[in-house]
PDB file of N, CA and C in Angstrom:
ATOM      1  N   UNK A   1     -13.001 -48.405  64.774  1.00  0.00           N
ATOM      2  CA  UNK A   1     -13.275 -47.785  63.493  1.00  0.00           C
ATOM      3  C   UNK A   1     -12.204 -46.742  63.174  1.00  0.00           C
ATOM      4  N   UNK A   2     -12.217 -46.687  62.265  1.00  0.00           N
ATOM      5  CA  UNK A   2     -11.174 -45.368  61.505  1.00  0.00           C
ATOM      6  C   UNK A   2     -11.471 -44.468  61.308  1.00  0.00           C
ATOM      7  N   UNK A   3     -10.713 -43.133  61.862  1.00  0.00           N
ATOM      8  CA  UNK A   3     -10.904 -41.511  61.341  1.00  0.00           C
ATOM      9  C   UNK A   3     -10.450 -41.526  60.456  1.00  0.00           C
ATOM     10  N   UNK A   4     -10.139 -42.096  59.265  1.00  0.00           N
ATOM     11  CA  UNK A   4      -9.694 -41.606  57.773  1.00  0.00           C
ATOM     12  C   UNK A   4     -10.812 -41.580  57.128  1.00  0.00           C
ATOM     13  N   UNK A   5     -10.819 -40.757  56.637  1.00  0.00           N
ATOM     14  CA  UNK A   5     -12.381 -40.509  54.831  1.00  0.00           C
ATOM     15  C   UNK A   5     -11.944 -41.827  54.563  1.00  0.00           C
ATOM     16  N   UNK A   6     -13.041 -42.367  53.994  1.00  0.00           N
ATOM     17  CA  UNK A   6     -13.043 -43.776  52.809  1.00  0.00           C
ATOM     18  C   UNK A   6     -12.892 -43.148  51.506  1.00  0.00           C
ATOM     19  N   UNK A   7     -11.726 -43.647  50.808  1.00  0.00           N
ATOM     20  CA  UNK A   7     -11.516 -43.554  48.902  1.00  0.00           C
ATOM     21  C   UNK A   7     -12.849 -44.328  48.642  1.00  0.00           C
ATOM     22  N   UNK A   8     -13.080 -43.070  47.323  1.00  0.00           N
ATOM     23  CA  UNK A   8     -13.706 -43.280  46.819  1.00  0.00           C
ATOM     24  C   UNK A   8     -13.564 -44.805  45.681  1.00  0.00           C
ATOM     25  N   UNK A   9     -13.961 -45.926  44.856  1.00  0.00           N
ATOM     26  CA  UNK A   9     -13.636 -46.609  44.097  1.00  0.00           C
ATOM     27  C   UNK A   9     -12.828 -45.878  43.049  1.00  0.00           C
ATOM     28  N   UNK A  10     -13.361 -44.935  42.582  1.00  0.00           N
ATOM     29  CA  UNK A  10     -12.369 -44.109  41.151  1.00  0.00           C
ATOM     30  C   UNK A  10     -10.878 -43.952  41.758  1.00  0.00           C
ATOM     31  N   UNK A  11     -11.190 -43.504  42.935  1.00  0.00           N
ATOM     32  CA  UNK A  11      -9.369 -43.045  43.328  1.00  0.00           C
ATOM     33  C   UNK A  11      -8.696 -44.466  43.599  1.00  0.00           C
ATOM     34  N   UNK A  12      -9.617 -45.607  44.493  1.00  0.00           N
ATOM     35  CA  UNK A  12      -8.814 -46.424  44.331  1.00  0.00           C
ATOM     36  C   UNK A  12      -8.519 -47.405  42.849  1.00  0.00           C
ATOM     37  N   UNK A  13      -9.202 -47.031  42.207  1.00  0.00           N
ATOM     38  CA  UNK A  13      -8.703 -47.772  40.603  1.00  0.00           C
ATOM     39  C   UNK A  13      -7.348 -46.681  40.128  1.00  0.00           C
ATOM     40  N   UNK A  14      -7.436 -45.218  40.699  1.00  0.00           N
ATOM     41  CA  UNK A  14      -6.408 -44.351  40.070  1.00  0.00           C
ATOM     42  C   UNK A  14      -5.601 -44.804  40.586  1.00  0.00           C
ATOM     43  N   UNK A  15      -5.212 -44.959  42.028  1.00  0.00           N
ATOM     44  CA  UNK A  15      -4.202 -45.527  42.530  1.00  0.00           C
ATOM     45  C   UNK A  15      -3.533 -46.601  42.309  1.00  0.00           C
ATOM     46  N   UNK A  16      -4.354 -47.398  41.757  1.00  0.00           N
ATOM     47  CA  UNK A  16      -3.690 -48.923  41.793  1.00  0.00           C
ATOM     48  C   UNK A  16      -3.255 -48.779  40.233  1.00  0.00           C
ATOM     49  N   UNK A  17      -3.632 -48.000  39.272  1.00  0.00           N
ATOM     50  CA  UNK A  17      -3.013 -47.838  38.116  1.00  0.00           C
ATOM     51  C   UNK A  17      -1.781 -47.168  38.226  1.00  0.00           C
ATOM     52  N   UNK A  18      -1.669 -46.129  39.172  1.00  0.00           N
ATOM     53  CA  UNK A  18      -0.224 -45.594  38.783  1.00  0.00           C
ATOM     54  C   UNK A  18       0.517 -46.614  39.725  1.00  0.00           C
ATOM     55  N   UNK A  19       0.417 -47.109  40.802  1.00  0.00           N
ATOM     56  CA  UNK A  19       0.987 -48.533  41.742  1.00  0.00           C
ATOM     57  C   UNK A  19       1.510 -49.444  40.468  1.00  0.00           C
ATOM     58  N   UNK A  20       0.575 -50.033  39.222  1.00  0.00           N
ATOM     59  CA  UNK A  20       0.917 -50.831  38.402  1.00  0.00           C
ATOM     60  C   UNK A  20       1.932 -49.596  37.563  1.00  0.00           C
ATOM     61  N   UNK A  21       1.919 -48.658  36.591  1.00  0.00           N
ATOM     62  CA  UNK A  21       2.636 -47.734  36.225  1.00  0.00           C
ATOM     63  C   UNK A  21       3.649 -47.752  36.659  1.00  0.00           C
ATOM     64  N   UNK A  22       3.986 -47.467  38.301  1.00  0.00           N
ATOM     65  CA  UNK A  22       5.188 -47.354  38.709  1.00  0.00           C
ATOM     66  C   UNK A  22       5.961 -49.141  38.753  1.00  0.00           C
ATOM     67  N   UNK A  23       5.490 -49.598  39.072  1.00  0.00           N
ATOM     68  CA  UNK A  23       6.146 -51.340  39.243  1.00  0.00           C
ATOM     69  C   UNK A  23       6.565 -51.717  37.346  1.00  0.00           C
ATOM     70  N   UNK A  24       5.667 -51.424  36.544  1.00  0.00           N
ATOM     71  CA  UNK A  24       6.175 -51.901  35.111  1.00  0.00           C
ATOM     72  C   UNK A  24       7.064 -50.715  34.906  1.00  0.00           C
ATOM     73  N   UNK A  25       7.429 -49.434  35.307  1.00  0.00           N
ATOM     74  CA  UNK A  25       8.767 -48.041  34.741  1.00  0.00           C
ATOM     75  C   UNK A  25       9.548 -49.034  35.315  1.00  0.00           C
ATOM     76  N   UNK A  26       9.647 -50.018  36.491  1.00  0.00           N
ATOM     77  CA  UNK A  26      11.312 -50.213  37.019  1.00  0.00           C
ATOM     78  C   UNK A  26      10.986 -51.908  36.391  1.00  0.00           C
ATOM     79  N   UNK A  27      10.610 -52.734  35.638  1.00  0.00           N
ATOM     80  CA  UNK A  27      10.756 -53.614  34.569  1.00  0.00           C
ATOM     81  C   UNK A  27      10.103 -54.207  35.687  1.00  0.00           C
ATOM     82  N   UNK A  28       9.274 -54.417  36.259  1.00  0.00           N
ATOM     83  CA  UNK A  28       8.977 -55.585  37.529  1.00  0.00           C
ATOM     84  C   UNK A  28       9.131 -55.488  38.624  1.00  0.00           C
ATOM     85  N   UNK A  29      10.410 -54.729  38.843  1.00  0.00           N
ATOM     86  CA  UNK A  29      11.615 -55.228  40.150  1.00  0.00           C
ATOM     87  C   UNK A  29      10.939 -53.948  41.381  1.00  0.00           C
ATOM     88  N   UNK A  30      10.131 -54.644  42.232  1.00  0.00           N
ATOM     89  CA  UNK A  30       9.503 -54.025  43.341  1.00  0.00           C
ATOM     90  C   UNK A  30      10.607 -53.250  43.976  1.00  0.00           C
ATOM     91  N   UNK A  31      12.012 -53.789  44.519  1.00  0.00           N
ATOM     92  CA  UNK A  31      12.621 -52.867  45.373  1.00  0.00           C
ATOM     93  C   UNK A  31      13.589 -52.030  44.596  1.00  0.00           C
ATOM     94  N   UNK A  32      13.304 -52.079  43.062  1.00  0.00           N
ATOM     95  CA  UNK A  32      13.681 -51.113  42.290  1.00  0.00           C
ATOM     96  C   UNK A  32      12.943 -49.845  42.413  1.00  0.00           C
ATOM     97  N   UNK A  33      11.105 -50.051  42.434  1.00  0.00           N
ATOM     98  CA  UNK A  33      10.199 -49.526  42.377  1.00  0.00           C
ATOM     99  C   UNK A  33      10.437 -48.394  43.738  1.00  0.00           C
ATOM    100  N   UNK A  34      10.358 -49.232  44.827  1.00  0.00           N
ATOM    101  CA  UNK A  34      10.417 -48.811  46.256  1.00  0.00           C
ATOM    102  C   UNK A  34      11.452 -48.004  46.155  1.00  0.00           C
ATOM    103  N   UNK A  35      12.806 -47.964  45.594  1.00  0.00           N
ATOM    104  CA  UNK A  35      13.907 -47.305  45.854  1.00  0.00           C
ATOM    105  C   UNK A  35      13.354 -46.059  45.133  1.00  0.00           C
ATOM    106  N   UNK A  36      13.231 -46.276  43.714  1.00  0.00           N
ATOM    107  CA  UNK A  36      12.860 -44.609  42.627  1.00  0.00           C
ATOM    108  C   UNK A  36      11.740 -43.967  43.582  1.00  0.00           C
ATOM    109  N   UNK A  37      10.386 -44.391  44.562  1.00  0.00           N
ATOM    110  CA  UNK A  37       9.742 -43.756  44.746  1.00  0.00           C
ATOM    111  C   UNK A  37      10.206 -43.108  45.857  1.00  0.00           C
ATOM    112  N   UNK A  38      11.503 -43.544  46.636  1.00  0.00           N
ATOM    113  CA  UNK A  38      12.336 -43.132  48.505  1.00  0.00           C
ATOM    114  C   UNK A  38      12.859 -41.945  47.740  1.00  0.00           C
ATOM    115  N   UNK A  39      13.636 -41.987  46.650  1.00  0.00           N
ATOM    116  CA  UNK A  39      14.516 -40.935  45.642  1.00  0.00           C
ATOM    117  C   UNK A  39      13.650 -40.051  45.349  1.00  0.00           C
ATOM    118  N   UNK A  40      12.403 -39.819  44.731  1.00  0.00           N
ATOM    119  CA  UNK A  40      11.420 -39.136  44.339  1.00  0.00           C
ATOM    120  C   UNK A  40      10.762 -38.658  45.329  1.00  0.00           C
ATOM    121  N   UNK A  41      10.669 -38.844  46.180  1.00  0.00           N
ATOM    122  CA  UNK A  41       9.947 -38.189  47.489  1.00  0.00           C
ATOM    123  C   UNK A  41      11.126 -37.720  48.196  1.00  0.00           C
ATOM    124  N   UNK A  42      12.383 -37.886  48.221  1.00  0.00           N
ATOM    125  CA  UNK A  42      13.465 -37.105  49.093  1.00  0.00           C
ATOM    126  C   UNK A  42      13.329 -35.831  48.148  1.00  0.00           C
ATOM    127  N   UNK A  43      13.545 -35.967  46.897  1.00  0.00           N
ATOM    128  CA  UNK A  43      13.630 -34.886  45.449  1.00  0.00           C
ATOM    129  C   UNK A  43      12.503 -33.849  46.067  1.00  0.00           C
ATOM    130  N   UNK A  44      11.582 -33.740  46.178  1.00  0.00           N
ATOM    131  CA  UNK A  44      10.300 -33.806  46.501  1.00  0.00           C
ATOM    132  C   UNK A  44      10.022 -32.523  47.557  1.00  0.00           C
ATOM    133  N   UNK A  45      10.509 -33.465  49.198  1.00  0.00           N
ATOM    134  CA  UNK A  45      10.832 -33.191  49.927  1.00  0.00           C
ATOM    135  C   UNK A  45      11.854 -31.464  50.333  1.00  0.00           C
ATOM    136  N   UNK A  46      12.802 -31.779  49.401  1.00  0.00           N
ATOM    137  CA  UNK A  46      14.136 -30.906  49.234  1.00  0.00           C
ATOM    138  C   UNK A  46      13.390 -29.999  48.641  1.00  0.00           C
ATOM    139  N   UNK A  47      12.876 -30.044  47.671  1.00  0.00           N
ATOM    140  CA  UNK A  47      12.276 -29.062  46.762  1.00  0.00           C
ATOM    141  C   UNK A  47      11.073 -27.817  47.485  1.00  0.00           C
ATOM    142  N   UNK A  48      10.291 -28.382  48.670  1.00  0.00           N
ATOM    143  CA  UNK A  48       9.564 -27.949  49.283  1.00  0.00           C
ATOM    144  C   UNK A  48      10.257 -27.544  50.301  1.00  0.00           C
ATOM    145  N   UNK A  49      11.084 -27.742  50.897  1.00  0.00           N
ATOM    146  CA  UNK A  49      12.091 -27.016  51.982  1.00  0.00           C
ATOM    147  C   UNK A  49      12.612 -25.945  51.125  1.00  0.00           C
ATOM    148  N   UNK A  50      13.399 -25.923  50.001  1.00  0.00           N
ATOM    149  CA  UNK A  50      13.925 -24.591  49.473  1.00  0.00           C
ATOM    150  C   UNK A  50      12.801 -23.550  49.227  1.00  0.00           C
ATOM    151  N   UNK A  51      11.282 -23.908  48.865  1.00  0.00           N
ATOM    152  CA  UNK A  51       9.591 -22.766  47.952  1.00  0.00           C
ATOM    153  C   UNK A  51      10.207 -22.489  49.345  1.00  0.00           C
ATOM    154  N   UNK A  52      10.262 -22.783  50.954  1.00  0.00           N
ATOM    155  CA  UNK A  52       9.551 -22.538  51.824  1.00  0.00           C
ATOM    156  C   UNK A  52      10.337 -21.263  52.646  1.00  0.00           C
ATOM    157  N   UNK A  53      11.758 -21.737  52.085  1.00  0.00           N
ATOM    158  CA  UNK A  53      12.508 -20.936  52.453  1.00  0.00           C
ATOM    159  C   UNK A  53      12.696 -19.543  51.123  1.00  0.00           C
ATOM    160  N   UNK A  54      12.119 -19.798  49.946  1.00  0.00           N
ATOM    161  CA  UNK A  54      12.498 -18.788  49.571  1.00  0.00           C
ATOM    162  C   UNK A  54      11.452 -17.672  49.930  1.00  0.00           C
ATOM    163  N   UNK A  55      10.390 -18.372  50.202  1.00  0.00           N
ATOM    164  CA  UNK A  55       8.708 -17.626  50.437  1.00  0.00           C
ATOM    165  C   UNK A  55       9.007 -16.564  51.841  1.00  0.00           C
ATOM    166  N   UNK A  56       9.369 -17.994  52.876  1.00  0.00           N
ATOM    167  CA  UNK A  56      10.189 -17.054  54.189  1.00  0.00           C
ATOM    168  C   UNK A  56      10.685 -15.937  53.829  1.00  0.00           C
ATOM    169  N   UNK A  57      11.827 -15.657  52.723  1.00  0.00           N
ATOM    170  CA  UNK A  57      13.025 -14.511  52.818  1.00  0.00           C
ATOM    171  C   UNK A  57      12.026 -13.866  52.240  1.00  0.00           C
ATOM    172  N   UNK A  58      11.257 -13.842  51.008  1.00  0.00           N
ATOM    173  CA  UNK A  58      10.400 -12.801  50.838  1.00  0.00           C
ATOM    174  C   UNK A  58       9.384 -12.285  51.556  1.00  0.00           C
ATOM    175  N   UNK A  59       8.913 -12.863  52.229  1.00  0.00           N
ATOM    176  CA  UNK A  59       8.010 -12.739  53.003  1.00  0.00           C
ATOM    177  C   UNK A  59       8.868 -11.489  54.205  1.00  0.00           C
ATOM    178  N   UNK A  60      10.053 -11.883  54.864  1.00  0.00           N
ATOM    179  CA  UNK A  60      10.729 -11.296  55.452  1.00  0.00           C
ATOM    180  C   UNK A  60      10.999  -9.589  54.711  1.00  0.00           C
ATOM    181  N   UNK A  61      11.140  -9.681  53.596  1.00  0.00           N
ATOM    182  CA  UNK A  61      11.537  -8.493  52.416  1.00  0.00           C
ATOM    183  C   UNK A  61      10.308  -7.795  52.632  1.00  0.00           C
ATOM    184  N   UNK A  62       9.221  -8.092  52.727  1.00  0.00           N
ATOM    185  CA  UNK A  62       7.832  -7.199  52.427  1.00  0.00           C
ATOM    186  C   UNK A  62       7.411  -7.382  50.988  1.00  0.00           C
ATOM    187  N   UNK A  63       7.553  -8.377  50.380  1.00  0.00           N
ATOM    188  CA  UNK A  63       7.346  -8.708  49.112  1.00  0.00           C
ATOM    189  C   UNK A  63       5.761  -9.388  48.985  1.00  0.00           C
ATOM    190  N   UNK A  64       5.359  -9.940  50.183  1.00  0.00           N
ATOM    191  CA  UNK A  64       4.080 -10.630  50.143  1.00  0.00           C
ATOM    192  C   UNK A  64       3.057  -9.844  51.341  1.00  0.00           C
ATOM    193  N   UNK A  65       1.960  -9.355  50.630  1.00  0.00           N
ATOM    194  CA  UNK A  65       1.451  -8.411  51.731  1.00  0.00           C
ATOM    195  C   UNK A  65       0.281  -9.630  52.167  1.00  0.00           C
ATOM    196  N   UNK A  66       0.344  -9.205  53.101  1.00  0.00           N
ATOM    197  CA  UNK A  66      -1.028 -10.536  54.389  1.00  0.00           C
ATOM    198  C   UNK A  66      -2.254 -10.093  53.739  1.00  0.00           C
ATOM    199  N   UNK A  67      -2.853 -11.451  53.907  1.00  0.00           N
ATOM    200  CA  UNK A  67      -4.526 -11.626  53.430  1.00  0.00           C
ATOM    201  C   UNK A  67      -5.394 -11.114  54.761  1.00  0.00           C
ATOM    202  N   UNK A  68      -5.980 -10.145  54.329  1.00  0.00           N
ATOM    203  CA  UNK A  68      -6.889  -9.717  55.720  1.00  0.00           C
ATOM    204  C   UNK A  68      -8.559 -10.186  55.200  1.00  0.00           C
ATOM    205  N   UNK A  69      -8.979 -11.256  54.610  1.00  0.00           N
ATOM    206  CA  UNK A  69     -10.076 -11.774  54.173  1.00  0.00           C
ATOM    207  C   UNK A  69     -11.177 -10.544  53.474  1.00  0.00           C
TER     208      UNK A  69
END
């Protein structure tokens, strides 16, 4: 059996709509599809390495004071 949560039906109809969404943006062409989504998730990727590092240097500055609940 599987430790993953089961999707719900709504998410899997959301999913498979933007799955169709993304396959008709690149005219059909699946390893067109596959390539824009490798590009879009490197984009992605990069983008969340720089929040993380800028959060770091502030964080380092004393710019973000700690959550004591």
């Amino acid at each position: 059996m599987s430790s993953l949560p089961s999707a719900s039906t709504e998410d899997i109809d959301g999913l498979e709509t933007a799955v169709d969404e993304a396959i008709a943006a690149c005219g059909g062409d699946m390893r067109a599809t596959i390539r824009a989504l490798i590009v879009a998730n490197d984009y992605l990727e990069n983008e969340i390495s720089e929040l993380m590092k800028a959060v770091s240097r502030a964080h380092a500055r004393g710019r973000f004071n700690t959550y004591s609940g």
